[in-house]
N, C-alpha and C. Protein backbone atom coordinates (compact mmCIF):
# COMPACT_ATOMS: atom_id res chain seq x y z
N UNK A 1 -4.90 49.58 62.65
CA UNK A 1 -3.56 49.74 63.18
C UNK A 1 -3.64 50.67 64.40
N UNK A 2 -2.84 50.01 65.81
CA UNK A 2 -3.24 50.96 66.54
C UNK A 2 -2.23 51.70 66.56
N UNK A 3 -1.75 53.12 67.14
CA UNK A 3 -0.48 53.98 67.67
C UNK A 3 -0.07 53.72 68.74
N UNK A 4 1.38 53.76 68.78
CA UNK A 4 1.62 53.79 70.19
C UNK A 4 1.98 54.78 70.53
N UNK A 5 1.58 54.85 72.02
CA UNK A 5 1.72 56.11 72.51
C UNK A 5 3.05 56.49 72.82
N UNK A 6 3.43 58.00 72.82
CA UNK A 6 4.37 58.22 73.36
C UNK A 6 4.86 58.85 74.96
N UNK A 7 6.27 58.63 75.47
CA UNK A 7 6.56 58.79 76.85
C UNK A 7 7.20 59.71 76.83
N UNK A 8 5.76 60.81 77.11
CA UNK A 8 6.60 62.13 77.40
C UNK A 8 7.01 62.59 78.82
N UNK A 9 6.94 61.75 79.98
CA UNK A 9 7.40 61.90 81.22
C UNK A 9 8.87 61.65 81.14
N UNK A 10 9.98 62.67 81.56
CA UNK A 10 11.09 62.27 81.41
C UNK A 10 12.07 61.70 82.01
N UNK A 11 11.23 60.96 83.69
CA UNK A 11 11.96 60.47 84.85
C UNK A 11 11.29 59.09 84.50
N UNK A 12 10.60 59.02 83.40
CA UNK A 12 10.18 57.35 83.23
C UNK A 12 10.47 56.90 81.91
N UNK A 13 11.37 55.64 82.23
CA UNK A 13 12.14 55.25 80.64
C UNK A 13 10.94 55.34 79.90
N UNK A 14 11.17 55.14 78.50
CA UNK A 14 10.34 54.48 77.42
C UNK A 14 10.15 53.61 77.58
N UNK A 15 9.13 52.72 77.10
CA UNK A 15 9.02 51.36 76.61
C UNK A 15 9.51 50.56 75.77
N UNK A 16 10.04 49.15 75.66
CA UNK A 16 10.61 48.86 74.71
C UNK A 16 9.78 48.04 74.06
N UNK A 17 9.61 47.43 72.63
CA UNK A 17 9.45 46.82 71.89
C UNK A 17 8.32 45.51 72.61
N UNK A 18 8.93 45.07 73.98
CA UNK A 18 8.14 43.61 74.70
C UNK A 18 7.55 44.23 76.35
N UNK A 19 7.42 45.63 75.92
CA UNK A 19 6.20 46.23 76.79
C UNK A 19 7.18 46.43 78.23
N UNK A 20 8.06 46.49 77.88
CA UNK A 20 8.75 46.85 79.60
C UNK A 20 9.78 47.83 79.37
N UNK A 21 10.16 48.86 80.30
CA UNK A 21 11.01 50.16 80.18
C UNK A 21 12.45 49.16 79.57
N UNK A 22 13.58 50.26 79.13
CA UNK A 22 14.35 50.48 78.52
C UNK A 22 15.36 49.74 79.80
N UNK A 23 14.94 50.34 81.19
CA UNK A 23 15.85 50.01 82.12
C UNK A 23 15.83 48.05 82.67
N UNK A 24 14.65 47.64 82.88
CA UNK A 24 14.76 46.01 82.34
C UNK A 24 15.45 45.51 81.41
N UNK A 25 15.56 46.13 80.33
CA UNK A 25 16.17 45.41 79.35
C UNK A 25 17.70 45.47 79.66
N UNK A 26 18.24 46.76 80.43
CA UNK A 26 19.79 47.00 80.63
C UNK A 26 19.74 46.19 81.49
N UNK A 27 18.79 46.34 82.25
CA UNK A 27 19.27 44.90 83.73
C UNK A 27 19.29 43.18 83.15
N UNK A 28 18.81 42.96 82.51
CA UNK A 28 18.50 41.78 81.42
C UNK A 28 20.28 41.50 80.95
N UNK A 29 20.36 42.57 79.93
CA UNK A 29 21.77 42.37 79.34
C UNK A 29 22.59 42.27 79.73
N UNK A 30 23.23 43.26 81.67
CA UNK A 30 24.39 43.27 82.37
C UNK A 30 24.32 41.51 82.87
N UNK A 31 22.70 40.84 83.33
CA UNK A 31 22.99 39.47 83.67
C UNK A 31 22.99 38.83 83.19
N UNK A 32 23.20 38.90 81.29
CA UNK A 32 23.51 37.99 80.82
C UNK A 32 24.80 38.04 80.47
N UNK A 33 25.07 39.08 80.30
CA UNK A 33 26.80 39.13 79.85
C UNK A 33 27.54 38.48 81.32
N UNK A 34 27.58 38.67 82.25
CA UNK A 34 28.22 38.64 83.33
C UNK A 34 28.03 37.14 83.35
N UNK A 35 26.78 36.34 83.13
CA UNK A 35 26.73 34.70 83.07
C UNK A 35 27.81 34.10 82.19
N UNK A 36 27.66 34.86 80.63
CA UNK A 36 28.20 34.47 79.93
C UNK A 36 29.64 34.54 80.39
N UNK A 37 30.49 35.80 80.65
CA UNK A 37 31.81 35.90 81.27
C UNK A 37 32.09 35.05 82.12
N UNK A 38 31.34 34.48 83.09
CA UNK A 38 31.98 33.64 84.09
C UNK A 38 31.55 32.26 83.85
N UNK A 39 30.34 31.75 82.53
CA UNK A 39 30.37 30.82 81.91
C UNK A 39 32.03 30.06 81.15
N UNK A 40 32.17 31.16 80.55
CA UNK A 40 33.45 31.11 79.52
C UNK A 40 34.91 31.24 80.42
N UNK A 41 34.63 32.02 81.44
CA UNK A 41 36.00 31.64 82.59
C UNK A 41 36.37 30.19 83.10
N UNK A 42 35.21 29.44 83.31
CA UNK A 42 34.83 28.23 83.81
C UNK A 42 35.20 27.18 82.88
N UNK A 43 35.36 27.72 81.75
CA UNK A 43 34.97 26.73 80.10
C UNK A 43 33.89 26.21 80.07
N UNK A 44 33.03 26.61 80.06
CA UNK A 44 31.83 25.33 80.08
C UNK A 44 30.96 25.90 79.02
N UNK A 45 30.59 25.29 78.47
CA UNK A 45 29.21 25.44 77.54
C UNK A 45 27.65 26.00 77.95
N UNK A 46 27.17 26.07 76.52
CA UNK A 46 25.92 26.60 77.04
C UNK A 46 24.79 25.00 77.70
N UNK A 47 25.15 24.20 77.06
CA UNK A 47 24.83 22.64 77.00
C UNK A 47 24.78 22.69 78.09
N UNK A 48 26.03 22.76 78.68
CA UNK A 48 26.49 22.19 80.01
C UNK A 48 26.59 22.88 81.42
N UNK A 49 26.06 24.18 81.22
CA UNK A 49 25.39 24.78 82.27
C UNK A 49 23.93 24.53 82.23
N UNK A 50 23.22 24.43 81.45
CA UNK A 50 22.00 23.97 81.21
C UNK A 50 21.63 22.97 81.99
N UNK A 51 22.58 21.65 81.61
CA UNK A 51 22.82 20.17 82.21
C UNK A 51 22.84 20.12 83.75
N UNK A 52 23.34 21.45 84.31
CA UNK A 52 23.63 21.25 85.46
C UNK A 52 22.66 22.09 86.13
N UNK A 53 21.74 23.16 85.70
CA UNK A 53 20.34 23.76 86.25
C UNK A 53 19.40 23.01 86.03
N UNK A 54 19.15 22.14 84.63
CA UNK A 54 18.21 21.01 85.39
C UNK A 54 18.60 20.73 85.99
N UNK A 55 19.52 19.89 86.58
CA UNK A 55 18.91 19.13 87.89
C UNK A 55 18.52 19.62 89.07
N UNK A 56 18.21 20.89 88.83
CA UNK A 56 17.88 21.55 90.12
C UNK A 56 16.44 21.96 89.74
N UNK A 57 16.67 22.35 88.63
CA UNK A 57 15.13 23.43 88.17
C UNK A 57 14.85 22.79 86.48
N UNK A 58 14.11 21.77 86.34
CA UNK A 58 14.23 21.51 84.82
C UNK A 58 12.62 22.21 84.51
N UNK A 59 12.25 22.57 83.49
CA UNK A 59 13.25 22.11 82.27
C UNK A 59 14.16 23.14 81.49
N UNK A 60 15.56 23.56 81.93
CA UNK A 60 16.49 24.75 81.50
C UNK A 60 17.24 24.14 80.12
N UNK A 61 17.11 24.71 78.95
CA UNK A 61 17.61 23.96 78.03
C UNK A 61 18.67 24.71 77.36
N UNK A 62 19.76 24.82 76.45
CA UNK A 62 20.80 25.62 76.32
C UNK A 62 20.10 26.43 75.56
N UNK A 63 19.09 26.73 74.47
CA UNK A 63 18.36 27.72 74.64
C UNK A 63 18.03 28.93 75.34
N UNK A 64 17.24 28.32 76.74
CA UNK A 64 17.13 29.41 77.52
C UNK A 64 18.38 30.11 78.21
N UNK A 65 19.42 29.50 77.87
CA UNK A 65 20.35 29.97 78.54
C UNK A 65 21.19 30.98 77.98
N UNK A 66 20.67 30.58 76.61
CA UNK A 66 21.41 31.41 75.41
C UNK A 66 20.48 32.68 75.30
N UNK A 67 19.28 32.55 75.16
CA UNK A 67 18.86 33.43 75.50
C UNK A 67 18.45 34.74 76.78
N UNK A 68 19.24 34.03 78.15
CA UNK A 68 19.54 35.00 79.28
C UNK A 68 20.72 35.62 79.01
N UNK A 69 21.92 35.14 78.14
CA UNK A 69 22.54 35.86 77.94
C UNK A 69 22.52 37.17 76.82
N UNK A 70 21.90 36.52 76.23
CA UNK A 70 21.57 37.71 74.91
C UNK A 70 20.89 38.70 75.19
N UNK A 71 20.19 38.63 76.58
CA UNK A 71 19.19 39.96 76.99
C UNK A 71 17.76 39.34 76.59
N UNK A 72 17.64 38.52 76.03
CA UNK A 72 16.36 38.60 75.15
C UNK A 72 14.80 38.06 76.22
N UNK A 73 15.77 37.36 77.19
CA UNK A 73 14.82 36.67 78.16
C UNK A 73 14.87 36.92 79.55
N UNK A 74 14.55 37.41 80.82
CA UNK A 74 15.41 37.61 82.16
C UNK A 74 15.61 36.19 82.59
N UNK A 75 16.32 36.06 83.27
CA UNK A 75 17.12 35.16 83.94
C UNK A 75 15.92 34.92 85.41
N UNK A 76 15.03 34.04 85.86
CA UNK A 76 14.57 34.00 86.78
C UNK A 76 14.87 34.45 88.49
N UNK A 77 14.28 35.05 88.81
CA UNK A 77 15.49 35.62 90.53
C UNK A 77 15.47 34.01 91.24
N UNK A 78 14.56 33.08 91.15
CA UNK A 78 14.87 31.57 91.98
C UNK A 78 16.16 30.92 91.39
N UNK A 79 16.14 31.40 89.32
CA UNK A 79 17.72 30.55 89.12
C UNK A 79 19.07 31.61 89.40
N UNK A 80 19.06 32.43 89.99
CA UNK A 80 20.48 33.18 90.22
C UNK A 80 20.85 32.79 91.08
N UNK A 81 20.30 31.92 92.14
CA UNK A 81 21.56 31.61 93.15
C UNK A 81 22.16 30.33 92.77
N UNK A 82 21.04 29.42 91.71
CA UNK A 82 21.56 28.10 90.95
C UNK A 82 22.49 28.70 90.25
N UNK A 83 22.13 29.39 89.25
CA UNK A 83 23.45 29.89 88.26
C UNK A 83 24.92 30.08 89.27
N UNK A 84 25.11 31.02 90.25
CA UNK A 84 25.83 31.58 90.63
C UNK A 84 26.55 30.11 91.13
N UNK A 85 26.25 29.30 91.94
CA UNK A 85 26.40 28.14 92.33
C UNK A 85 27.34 27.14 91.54
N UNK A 86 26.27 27.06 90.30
CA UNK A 86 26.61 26.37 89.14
C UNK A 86 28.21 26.94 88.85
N UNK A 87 28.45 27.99 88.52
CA UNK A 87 29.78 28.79 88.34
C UNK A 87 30.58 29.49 89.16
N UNK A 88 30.29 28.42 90.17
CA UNK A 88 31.49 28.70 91.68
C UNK A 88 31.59 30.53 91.62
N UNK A 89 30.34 31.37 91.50
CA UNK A 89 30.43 32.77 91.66
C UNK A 89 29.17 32.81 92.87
N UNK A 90 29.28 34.52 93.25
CA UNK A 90 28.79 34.99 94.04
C UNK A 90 27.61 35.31 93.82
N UNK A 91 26.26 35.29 94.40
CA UNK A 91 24.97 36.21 93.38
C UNK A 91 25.64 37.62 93.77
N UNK A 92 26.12 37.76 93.97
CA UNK A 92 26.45 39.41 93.67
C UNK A 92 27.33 39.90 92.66
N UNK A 93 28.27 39.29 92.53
CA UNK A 93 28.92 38.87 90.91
C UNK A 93 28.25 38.85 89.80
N UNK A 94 27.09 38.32 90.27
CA UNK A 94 26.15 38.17 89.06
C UNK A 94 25.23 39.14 88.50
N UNK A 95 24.32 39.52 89.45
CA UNK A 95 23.86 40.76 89.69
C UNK A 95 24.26 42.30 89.52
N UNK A 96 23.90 43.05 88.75
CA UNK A 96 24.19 44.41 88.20
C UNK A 96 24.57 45.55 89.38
N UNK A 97 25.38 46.25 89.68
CA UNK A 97 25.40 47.03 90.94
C UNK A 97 24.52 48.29 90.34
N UNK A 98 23.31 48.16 90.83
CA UNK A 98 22.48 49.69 90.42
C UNK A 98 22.57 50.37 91.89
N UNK A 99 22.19 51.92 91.46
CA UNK A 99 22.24 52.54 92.64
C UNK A 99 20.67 52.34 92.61
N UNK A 100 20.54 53.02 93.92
CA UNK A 100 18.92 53.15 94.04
C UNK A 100 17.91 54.19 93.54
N UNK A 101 18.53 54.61 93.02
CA UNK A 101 18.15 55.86 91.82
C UNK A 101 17.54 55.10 90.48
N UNK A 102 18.86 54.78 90.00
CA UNK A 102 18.32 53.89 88.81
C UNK A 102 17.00 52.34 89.07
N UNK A 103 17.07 51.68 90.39
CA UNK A 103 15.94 51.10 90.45
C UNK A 103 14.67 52.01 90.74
N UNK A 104 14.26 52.84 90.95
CA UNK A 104 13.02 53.38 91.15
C UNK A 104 13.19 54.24 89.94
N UNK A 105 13.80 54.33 88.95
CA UNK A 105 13.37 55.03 87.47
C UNK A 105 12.84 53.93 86.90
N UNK A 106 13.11 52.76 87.15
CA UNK A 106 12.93 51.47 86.76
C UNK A 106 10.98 51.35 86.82
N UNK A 107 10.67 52.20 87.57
CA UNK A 107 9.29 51.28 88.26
C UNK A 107 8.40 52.58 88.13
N UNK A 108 7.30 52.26 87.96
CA UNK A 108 6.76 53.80 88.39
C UNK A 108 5.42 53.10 89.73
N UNK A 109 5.19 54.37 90.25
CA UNK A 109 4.48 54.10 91.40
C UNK A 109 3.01 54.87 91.82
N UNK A 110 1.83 53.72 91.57
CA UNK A 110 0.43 54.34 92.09
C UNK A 110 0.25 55.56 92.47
N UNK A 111 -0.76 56.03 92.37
CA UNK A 111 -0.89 57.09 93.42
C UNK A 111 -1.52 56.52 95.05
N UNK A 112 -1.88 55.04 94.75
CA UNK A 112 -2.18 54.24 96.00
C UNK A 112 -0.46 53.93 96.54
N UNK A 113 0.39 53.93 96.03
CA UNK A 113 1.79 53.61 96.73
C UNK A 113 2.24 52.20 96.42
N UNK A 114 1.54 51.69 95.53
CA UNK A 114 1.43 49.98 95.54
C UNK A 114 2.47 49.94 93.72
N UNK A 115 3.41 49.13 93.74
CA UNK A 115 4.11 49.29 92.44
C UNK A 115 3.27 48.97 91.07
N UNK A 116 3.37 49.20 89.83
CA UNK A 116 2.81 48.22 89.02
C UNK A 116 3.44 48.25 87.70
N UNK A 117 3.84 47.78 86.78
CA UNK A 117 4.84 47.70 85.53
C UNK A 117 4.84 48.37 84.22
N UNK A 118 5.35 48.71 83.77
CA UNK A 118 5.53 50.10 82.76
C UNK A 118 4.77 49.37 81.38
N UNK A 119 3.95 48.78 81.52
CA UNK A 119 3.09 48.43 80.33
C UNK A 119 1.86 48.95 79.76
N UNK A 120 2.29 49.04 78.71
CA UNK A 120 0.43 49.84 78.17
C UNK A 120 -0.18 49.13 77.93
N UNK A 121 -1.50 49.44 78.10
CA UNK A 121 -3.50 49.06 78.34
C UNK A 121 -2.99 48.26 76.95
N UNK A 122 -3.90 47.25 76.84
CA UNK A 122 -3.89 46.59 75.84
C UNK A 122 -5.15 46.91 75.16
């Protein structure tokens, strides 16, 4: 059994559970709720937003869609301007307003300057 380590730096989230900070996962959840809200403004289903990102990007199945909203999966950055499209919204509507504070707690950074992702050594 291995341990996991703990994050005692306090300007860098924790890790969660699927190896990525705490702050992905909030960015995850604000774009799925916000799909879902302007899914359900629209009336449309999970089916039937699905129906209408394949044909742009298959294979999107109401699954994955169910699962961008639940947080559980991110939402691809190539399908947010389909989504947004799809639901006569804005990608900025869609998209979380972070300051730029909260994106660089998000990330941590080399001592080469080059980004790389809050995951531990396997």
């Amino acid at each position: 059994m291995t341990r996991r380590k703990t994050n005692s730096n306090p300007i860098v989230p924790p890790l969660s559970r699927d190896g990525y900070s705490g702050m992905k996962s909030k960015i995850r959840q604000l774009i799925g709720r916000r799909i879902c809200r302007f899914r359900h403004q629209r009336l449309i289903s999970q089916a039937e937003l699905a129906a209408m990102l394949n044909t742009f990007h298959p294979p999107i199945t109401r699954d994955v869609v169910a699962n961008w909203e639940n947080g559980r999966t991110e939402a691809p950055a190539y399908c947010i301007q389909l989504i947004a499209f799809s639901l006569e919204a804005k990608v900025a509507d869609i998209l979380p307003d972070l300051t730029f504070k909260e994106i660089i707690v998000g990330q941590m950074m080399d001592p080469s300057g080059s980004r790389r992702r809050n995951r531990q050594p396997t």
